[in-house]
Protein backbone atom coordinates (compact mmCIF):
# COMPACT_ATOMS: atom_id res chain seq x y z
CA UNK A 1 0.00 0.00 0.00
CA UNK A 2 0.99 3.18 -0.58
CA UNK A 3 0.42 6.57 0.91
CA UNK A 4 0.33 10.47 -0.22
CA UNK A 5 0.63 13.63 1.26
CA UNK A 6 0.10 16.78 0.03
CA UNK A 7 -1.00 20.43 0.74
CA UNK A 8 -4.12 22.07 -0.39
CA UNK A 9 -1.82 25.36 -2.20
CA UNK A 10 -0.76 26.60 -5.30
CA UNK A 11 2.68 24.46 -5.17
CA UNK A 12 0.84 20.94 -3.80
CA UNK A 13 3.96 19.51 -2.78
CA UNK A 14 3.11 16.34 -3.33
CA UNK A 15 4.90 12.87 -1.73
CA UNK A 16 4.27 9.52 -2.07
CA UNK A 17 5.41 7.16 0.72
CA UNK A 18 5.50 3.50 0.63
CA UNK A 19 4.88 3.33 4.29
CA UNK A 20 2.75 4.76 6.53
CA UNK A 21 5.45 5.84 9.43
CA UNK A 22 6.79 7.97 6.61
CA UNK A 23 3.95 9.43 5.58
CA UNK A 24 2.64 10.33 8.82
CA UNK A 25 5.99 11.82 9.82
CA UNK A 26 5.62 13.93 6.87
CA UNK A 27 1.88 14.78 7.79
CA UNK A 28 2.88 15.75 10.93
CA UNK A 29 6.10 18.16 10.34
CA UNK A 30 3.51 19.86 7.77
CA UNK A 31 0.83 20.69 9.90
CA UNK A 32 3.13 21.33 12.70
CA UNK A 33 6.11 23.21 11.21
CA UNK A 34 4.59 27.48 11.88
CA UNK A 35 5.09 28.60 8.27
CA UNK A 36 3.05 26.07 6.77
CA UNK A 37 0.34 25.07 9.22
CA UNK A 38 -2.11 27.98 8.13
CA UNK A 39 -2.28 25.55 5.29
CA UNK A 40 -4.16 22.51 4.68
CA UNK A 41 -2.74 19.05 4.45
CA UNK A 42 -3.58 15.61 3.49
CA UNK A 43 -2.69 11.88 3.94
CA UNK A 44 -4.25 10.03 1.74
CA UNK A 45 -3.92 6.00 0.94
CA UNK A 46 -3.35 5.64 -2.80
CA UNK A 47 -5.88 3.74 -4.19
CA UNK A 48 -4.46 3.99 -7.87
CA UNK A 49 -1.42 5.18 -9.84
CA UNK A 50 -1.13 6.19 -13.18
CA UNK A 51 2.20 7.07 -14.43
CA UNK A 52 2.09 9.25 -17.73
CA UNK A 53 4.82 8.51 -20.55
């Protein structure tokens, strides 16, 4: 399984983790760290991945 995070702002920032520790760890530092947490994040499970060519 594989997990994402990502912030709800122009630059998404996006990371996918192939555990969850990481992700979480991530997650937290995001919505913890004082110039970002006026900002929205996410930890999602990815259900799918597509990979363009």
């Amino acid at each position: 399984m594989k997990y994402a995070v990502f912030s709800d702002y122009c630059d998404a920032g996006q990371t996918v983790y192939e555990d969850k520790d990481s992700a979480l760890a991530d997650y937290n530092e995001r919505i913890n760290r004082e110039s970002t947490n006026g900002v929205d994040a996410y930890l999602c499970v990815v259900l799918e991945e597509y990979k363009a060519k």
